[in-house]
C-alpha atoms as a PDB file:
ATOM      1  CA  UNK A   1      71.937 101.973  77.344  1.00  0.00           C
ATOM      2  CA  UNK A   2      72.939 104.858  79.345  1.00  0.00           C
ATOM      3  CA  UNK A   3      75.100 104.093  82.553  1.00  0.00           C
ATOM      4  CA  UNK A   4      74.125 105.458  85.844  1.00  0.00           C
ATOM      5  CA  UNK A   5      76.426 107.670  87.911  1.00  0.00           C
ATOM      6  CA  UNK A   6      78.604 104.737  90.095  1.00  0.00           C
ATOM      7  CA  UNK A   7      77.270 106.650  93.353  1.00  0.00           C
ATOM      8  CA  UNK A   8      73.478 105.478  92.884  1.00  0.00           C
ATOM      9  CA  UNK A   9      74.529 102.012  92.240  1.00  0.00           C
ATOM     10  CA  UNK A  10      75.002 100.835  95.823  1.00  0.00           C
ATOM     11  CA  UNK A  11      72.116 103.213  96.980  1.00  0.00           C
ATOM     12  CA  UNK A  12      69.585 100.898  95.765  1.00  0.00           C
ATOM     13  CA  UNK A  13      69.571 103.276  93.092  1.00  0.00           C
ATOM     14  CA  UNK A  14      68.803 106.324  94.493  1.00  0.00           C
ATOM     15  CA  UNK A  15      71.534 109.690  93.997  1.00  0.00           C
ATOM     16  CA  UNK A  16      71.356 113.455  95.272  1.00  0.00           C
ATOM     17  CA  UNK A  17      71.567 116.494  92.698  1.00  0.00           C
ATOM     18  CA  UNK A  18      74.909 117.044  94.961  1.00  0.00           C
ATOM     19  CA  UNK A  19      76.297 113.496  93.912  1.00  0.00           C
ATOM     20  CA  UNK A  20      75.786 113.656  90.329  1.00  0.00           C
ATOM     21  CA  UNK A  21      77.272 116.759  89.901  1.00  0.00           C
ATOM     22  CA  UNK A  22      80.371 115.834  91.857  1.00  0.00           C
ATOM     23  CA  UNK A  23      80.142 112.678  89.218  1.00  0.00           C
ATOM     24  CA  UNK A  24      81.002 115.756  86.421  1.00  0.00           C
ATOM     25  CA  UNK A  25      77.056 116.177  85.628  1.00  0.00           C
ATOM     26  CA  UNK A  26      75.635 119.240  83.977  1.00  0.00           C
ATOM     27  CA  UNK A  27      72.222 120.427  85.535  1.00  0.00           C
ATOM     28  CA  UNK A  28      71.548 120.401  81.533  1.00  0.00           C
ATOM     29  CA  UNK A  29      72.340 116.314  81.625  1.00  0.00           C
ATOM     30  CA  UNK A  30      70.206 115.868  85.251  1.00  0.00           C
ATOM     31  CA  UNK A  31      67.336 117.754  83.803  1.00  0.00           C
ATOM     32  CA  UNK A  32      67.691 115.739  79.943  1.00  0.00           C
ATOM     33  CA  UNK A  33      67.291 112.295  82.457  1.00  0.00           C
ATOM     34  CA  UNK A  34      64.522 113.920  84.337  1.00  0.00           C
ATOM     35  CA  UNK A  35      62.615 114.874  81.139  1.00  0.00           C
ATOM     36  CA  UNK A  36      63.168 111.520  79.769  1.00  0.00           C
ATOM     37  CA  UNK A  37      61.781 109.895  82.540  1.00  0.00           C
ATOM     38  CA  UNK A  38      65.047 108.187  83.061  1.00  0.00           C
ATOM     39  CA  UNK A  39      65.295 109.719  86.922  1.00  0.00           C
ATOM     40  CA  UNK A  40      62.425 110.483  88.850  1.00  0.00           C
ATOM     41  CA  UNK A  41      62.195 113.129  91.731  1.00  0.00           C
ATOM     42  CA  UNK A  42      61.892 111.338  95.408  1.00  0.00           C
ATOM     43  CA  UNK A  43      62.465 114.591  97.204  1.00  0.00           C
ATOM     44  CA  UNK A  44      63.822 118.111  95.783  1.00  0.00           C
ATOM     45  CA  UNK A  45      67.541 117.394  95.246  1.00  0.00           C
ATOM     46  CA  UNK A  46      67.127 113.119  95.243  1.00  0.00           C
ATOM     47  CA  UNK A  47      66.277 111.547  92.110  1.00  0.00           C
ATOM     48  CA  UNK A  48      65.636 107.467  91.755  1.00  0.00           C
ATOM     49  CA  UNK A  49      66.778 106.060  88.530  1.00  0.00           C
ATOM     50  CA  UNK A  50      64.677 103.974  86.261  1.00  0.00           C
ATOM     51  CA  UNK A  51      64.395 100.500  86.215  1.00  0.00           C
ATOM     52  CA  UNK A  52      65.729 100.824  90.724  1.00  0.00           C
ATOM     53  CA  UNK A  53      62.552  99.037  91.960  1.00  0.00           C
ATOM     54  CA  UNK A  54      60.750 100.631  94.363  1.00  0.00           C
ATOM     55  CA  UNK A  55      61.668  99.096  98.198  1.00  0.00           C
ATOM     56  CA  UNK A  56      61.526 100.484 101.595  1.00  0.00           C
ATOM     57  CA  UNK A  57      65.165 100.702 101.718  1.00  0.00           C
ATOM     58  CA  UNK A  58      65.183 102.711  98.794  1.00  0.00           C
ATOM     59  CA  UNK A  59      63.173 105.293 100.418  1.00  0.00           C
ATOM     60  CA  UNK A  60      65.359 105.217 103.410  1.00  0.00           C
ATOM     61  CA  UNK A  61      68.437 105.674 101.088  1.00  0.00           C
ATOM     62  CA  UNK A  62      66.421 108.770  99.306  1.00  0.00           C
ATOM     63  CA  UNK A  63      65.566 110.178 103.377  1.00  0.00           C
ATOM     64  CA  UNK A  64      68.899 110.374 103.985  1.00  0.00           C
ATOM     65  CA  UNK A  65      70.099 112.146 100.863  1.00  0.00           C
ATOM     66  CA  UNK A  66      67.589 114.963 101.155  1.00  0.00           C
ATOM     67  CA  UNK A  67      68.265 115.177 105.105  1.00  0.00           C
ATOM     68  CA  UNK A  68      72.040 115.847 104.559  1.00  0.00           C
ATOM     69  CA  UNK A  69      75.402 115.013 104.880  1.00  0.00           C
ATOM     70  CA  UNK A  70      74.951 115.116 108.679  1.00  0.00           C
ATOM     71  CA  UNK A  71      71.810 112.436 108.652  1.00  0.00           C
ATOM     72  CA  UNK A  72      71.948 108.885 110.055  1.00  0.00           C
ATOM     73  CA  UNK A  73      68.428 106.571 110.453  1.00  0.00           C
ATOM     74  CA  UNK A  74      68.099 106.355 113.788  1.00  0.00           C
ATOM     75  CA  UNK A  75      65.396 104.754 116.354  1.00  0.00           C
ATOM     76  CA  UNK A  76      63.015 101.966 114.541  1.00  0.00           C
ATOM     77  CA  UNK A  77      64.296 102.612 111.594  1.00  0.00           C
ATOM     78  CA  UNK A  78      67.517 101.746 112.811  1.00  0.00           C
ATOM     79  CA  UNK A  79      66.571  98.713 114.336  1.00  0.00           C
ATOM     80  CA  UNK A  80      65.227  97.475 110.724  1.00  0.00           C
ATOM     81  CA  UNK A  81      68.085  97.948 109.058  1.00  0.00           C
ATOM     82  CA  UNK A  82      70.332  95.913 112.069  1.00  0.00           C
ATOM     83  CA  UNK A  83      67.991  93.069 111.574  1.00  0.00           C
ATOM     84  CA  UNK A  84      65.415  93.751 113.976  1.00  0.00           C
ATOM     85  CA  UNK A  85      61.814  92.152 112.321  1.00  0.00           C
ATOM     86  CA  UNK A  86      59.290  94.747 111.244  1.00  0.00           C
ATOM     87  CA  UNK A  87      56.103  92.906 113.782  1.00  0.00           C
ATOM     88  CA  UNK A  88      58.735  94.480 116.382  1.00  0.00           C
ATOM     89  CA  UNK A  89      58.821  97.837 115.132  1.00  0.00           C
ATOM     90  CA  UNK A  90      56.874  99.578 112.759  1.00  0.00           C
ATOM     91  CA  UNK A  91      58.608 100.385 108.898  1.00  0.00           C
ATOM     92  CA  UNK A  92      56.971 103.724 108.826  1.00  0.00           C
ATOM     93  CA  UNK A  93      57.457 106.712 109.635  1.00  0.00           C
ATOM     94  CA  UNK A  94      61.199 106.552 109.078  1.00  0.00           C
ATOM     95  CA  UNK A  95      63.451 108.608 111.895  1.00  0.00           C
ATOM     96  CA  UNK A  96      66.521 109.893 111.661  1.00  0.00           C
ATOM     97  CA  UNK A  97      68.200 111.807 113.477  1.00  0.00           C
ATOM     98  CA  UNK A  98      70.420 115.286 113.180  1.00  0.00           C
ATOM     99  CA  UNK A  99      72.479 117.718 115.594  1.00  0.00           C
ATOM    100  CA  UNK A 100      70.903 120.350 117.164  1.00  0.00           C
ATOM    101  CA  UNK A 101      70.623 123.499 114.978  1.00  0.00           C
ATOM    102  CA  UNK A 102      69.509 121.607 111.864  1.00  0.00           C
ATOM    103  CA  UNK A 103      65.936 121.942 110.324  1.00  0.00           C
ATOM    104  CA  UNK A 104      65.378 119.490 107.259  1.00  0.00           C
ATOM    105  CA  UNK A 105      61.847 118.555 106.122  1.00  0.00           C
ATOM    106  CA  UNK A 106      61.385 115.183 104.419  1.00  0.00           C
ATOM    107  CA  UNK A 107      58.409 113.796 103.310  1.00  0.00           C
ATOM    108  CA  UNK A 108      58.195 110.415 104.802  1.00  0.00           C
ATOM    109  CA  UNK A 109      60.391 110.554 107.535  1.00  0.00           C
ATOM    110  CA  UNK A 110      60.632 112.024 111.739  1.00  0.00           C
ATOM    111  CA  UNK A 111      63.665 114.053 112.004  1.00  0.00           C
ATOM    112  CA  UNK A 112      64.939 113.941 115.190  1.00  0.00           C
ATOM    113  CA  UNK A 113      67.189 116.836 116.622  1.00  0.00           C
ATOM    114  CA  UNK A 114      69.660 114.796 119.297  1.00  0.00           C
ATOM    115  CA  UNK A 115      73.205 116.735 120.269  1.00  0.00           C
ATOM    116  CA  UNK A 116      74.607 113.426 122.347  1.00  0.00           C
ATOM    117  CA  UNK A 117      75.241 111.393 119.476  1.00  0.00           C
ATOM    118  CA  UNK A 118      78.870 110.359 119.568  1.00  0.00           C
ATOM    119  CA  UNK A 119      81.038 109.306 116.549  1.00  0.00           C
ATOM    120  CA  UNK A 120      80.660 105.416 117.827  1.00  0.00           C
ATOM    121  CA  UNK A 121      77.481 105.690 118.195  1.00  0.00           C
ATOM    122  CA  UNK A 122      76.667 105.564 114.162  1.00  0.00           C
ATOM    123  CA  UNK A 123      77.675 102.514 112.193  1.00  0.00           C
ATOM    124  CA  UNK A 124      77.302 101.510 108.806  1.00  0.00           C
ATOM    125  CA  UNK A 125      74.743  98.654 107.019  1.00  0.00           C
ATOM    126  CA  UNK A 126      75.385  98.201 103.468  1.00  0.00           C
ATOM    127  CA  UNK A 127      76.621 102.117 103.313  1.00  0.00           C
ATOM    128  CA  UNK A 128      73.648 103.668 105.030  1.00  0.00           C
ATOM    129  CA  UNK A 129      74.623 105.857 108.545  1.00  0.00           C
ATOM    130  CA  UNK A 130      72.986 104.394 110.921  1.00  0.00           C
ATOM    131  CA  UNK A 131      72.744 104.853 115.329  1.00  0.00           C
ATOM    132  CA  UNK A 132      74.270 101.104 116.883  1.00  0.00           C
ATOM    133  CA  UNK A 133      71.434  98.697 118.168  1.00  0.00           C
ATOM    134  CA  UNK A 134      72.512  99.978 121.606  1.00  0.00           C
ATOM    135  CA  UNK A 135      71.926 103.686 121.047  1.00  0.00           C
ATOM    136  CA  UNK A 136      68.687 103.218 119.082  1.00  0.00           C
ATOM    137  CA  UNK A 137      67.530 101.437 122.319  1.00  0.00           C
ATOM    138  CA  UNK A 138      68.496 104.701 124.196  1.00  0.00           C
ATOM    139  CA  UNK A 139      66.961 106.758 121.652  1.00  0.00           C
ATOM    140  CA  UNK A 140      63.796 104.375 121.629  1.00  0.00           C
ATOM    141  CA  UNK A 141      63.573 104.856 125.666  1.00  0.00           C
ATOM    142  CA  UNK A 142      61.397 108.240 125.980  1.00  0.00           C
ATOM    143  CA  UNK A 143      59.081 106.641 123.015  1.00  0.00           C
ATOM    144  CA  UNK A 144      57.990 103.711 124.198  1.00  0.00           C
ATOM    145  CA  UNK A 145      56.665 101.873 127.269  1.00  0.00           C
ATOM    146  CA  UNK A 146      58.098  99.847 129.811  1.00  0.00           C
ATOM    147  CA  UNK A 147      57.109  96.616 128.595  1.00  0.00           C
ATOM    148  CA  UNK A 148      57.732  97.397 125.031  1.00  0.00           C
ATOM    149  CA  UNK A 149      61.201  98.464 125.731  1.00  0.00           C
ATOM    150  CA  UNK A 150      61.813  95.696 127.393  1.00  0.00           C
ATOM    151  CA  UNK A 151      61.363  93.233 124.676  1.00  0.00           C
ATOM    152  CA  UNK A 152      62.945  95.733 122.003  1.00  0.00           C
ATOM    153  CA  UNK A 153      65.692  95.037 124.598  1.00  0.00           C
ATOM    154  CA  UNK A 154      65.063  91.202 124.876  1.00  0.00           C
ATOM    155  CA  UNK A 155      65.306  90.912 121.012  1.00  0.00           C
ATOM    156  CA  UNK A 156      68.227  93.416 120.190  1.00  0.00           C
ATOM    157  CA  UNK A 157      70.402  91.746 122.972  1.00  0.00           C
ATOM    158  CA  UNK A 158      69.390  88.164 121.312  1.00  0.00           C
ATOM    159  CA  UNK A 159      72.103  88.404 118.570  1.00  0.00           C
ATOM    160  CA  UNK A 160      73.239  92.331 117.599  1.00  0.00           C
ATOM    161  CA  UNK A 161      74.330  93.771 121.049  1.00  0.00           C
ATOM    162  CA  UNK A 162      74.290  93.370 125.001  1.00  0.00           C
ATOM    163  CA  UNK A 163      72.897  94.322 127.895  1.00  0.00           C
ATOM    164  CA  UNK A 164      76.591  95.919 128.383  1.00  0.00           C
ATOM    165  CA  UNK A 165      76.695  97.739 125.241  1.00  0.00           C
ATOM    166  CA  UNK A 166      73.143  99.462 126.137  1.00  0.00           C
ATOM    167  CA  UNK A 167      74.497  99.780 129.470  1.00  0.00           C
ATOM    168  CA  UNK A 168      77.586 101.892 128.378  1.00  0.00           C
ATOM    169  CA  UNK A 169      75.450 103.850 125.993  1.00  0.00           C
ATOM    170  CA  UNK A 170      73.286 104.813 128.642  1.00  0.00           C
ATOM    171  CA  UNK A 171      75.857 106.073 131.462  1.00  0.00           C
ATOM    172  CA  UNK A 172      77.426 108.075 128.235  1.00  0.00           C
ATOM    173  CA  UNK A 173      74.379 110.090 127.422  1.00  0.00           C
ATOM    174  CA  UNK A 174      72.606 110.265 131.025  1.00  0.00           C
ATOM    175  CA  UNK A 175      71.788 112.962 133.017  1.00  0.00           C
ATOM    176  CA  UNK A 176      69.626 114.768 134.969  1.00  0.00           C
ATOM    177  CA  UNK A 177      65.873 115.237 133.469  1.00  0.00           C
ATOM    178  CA  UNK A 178      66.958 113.205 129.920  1.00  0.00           C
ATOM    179  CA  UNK A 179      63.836 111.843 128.970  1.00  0.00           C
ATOM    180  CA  UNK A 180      63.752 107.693 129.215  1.00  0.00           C
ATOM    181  CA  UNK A 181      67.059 107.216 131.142  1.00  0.00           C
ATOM    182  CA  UNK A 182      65.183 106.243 134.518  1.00  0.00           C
ATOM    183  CA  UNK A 183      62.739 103.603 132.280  1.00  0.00           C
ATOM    184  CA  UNK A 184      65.738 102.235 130.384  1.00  0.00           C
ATOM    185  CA  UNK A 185      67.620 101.748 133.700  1.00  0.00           C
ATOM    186  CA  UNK A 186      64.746 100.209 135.203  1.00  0.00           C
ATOM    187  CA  UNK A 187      64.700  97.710 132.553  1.00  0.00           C
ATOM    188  CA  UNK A 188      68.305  97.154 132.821  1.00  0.00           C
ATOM    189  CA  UNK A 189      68.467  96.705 136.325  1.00  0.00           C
ATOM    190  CA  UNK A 190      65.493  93.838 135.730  1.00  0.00           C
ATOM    191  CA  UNK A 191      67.882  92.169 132.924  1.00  0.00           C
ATOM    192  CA  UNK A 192      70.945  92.708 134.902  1.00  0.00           C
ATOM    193  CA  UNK A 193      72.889  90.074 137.306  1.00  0.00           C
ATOM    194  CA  UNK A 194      71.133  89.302 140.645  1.00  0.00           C
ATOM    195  CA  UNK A 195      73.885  90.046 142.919  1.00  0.00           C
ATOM    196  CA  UNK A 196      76.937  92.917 142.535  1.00  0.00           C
ATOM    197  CA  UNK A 197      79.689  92.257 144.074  1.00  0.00           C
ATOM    198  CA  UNK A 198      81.243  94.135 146.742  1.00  0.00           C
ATOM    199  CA  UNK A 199      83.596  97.547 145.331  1.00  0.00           C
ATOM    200  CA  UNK A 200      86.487  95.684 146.698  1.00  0.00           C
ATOM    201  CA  UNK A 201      85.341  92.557 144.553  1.00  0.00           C
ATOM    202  CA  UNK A 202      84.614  94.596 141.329  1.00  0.00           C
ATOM    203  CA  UNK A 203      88.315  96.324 141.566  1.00  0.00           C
ATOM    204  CA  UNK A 204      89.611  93.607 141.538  1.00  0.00           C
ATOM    205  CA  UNK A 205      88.089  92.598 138.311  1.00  0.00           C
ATOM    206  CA  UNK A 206      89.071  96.347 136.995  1.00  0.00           C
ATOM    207  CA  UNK A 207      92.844  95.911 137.783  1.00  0.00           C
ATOM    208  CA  UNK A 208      92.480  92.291 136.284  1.00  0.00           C
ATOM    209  CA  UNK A 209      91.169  93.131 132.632  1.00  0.00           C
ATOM    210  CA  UNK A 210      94.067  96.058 133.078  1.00  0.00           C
ATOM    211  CA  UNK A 211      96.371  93.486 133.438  1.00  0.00           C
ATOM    212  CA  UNK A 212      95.610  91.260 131.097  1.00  0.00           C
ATOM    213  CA  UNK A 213      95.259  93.887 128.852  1.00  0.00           C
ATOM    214  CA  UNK A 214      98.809  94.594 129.621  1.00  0.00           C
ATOM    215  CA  UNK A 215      98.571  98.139 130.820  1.00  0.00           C
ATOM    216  CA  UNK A 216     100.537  99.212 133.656  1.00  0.00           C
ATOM    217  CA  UNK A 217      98.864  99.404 137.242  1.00  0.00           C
ATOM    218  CA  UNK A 218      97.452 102.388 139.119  1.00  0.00           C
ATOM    219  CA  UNK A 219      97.431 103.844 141.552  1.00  0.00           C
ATOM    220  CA  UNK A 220      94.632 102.680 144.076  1.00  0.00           C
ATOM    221  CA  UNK A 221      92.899 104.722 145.954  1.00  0.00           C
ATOM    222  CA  UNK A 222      94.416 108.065 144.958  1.00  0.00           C
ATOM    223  CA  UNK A 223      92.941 111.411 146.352  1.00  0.00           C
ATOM    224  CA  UNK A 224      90.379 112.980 144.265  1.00  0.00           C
ATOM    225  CA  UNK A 225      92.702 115.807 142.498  1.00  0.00           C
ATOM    226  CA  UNK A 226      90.426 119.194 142.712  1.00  0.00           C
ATOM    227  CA  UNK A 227      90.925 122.277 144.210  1.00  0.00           C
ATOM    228  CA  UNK A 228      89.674 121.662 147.442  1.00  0.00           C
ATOM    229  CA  UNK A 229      85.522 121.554 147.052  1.00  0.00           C
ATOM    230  CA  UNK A 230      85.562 118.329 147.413  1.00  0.00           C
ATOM    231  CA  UNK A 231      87.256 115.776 149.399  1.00  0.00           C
ATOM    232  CA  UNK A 232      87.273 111.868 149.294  1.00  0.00           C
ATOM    233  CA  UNK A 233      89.141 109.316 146.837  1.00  0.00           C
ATOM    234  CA  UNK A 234      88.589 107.398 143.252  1.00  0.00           C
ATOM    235  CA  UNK A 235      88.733 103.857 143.048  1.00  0.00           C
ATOM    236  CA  UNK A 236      92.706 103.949 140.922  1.00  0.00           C
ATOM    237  CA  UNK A 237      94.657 106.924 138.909  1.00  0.00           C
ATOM    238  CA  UNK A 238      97.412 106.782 136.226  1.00  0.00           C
ATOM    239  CA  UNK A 239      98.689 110.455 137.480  1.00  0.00           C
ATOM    240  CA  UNK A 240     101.080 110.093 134.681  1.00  0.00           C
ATOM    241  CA  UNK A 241      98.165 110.961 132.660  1.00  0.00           C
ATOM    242  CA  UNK A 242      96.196 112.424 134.831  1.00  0.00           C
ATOM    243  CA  UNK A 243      93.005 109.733 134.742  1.00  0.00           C
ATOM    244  CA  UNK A 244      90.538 108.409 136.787  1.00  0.00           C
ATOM    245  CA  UNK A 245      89.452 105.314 137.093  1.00  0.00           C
ATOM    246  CA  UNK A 246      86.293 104.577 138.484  1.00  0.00           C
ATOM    247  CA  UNK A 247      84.541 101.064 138.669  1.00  0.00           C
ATOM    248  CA  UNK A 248      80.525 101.664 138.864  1.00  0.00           C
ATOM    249  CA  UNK A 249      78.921  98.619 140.487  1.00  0.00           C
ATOM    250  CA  UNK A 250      75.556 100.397 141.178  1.00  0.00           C
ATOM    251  CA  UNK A 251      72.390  98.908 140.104  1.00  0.00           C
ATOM    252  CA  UNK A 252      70.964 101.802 137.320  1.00  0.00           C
ATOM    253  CA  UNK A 253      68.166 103.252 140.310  1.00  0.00           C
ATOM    254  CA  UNK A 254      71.000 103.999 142.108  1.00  0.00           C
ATOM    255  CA  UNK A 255      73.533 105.549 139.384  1.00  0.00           C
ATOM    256  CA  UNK A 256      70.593 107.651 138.138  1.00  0.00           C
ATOM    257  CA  UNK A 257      69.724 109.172 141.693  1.00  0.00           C
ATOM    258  CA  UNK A 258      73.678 109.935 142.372  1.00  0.00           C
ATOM    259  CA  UNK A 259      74.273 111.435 138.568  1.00  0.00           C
ATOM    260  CA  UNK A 260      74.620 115.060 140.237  1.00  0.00           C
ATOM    261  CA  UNK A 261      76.919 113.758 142.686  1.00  0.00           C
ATOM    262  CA  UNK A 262      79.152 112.123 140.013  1.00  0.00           C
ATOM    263  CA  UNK A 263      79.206 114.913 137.943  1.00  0.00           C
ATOM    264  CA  UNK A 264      80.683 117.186 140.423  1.00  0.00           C
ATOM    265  CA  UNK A 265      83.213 114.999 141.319  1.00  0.00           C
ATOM    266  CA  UNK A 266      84.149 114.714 137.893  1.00  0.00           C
ATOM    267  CA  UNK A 267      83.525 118.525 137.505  1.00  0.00           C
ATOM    268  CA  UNK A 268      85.891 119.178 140.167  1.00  0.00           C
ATOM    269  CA  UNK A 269      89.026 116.657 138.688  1.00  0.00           C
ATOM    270  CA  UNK A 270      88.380 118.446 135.231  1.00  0.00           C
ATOM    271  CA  UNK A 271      89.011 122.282 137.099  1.00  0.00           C
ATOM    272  CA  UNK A 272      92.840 120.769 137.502  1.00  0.00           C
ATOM    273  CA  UNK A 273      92.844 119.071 134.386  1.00  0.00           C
ATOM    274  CA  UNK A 274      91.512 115.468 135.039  1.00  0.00           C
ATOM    275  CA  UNK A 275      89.678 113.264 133.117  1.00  0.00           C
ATOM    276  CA  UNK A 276      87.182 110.550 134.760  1.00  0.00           C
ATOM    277  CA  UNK A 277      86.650 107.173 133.061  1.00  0.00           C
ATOM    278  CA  UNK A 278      83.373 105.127 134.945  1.00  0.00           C
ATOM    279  CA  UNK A 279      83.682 101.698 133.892  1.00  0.00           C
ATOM    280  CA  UNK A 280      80.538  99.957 134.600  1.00  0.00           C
ATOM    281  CA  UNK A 281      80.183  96.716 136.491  1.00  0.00           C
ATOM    282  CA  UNK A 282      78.572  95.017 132.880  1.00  0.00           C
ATOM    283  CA  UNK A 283      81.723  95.616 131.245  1.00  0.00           C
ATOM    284  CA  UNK A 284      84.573  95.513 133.728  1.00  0.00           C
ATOM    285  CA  UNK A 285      83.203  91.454 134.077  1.00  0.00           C
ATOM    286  CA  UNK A 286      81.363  91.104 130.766  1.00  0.00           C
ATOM    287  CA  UNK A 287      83.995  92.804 128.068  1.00  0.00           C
ATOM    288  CA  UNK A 288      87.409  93.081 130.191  1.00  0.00           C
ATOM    289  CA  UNK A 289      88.911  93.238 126.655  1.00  0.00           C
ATOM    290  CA  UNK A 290      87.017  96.215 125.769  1.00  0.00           C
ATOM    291  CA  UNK A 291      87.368  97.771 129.192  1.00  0.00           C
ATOM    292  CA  UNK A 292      91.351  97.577 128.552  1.00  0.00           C
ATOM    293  CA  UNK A 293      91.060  98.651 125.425  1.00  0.00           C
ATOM    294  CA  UNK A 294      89.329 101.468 125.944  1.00  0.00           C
ATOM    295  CA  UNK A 295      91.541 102.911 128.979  1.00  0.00           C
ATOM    296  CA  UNK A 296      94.834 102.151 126.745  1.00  0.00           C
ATOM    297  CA  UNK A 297      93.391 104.406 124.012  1.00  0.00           C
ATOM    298  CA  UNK A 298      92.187 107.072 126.415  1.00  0.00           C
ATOM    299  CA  UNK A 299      95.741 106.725 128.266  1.00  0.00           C
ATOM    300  CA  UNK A 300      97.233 107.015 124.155  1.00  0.00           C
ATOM    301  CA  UNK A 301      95.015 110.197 123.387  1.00  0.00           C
ATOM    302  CA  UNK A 302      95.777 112.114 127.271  1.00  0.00           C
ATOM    303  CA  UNK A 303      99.586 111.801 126.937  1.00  0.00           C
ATOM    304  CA  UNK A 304      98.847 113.070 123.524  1.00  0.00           C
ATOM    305  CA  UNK A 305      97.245 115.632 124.738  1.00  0.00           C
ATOM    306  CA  UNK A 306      99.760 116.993 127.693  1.00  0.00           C
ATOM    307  CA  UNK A 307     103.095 116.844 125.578  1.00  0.00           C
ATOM    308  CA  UNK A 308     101.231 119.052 123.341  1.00  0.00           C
ATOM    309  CA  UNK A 309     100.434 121.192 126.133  1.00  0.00           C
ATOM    310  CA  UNK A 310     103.780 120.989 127.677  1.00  0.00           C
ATOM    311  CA  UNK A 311     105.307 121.975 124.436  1.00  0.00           C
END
């Protein structure tokens, strides 16, 4: 019995022309297995060994291989593979999804082209790439209906993520004219709490998970550092760093109709060499942990950043 190359084994059996190779393969030895019939072709470049029974994730595995390096399953697809039930979305076509600039054909699958996808946006299930439950909601958004999204975002906040999490997602990728973000924020605004509390209420929350988190205070209401454009103040600063700190208590109607606004403010701390953290009202009360966590490792990175500048 021959053995497979190890890389096929935990790809439900499934290996690239690249991966054998790099496994010390001959293109002699890959076309011997072909001619045997011991691999088959799934797409040119992605074989599926013998004896690896045909499955659904199997064919996701071999979509992936002859996208690229670059490919992660994305929308329904990803929902699938987190655990989302297939009489919620459909098993077929696959999606992925790919940065701008990339062109792949694969029999079988959508390829989407989507340049917002950041690093923790893309997780892992059983070794596949694959977008979070959160950010295949966002992706989802310009696909489906209002009603529709809202129970792929009843069942997806059941057990794999929150209302939070999608939240967060959201404010990262929005702007002006992206297609979905006003349905998705109408959805979460429906599935959000009843009452926001006042700015003064919701800072105090902020400087509470800081606290807790045991980061150092900032500095309230500090002037909004620019070159003059614009005047007014941000909610707290760590100037030793140079970050903002901004907690976002708008409903999502609201955040969407001042996005310009927000950018230009931030736009306008970034000309002096600013950077603007919005920490939404979902996570300053629902994940304080994660809201100090996240402002420790962005304080980490910036002083980083200016002692490498300063040397």
């Amino acid at each position: 019995m021959h053995a497979q190359p190890p890389s096929a084994a935990g790809q439900a059996g499934v290996l690239s022309r690249a991966q054998a190779r790099a496994a010390g393969m001959t293109d002699r030895m890959i076309a011997r297995r072909r001619a045997t019939g011991r691999w088959s072709l799934l797409h040119p470049g992605v074989y599926a060994i013998a004896g690896a029974p045909p499955s659904w994730r199997r064919d996701v595995w071999g979509a992936l291989l002859a996208a690229g390096p670059q490919a992660v399953a994305s929308h329904e697809t990803a929902l699938l593979l987190h655990g989302v039930d297939d009489r919620h979305v459909p098993r077929h076509p696959l999606r992925l999804t790919m940065p701008h600039g990339t062109h792949p054909r694969v029999a079988g699958a959508v390829v989407h082209q989507i340049g917002d996808v950041a690093p923790h946006h893309v997780g892992s299930v059983d070794g596949l790439p694959v977008t979070t439950p959160a950010r295949a909601v966002v992706d989802l958004a310009p696909r489906v209906g209002p009603r529709r999204l809202g129970d792929l975002v009843d069942v997806v906040t059941h057990r794999m993520t929150s209302t939070a999490r999608i939240a967060r997602c959201t404010a990262e990728v929005a702007r002006r004219g992206k297609p979905g973000i006003a349905r998705l924020g109408a959805v979460l605004d429906a599935r959000g709490p009843g009452h926001v509390p006042p700015a003064s209420v919701l800072e105090g929350h902020m400087f509470a998970a800081l606290a807790s988190g045991g980061l150092p205070e900032p500095v309230r209401q500090f002037r909004l550092p620019g070159r003059g454009a614009i005047d007014g103040l941000v909610d707290a600063a760590y100037p030793d760093v140079r970050l903002i700190l901004e907690a976002d208590g708008r409903r999502w109607h609201t955040r969407i109709s001042d996005l310009r606004r927000d950018h230009q403010r931030d736009a306008e701390a970034a000309r002096v060499g600013w950077q603007t953290l919005r920490l939404l009202h979902e996570d300053v009360v629902g994940h304080p942990d994660e809201v100090a966590a996240t402002v420790r490792d962005v304080r980490r990175a910036r002083s980083g950043q200016l002692a490498l500048r300063s040397g």
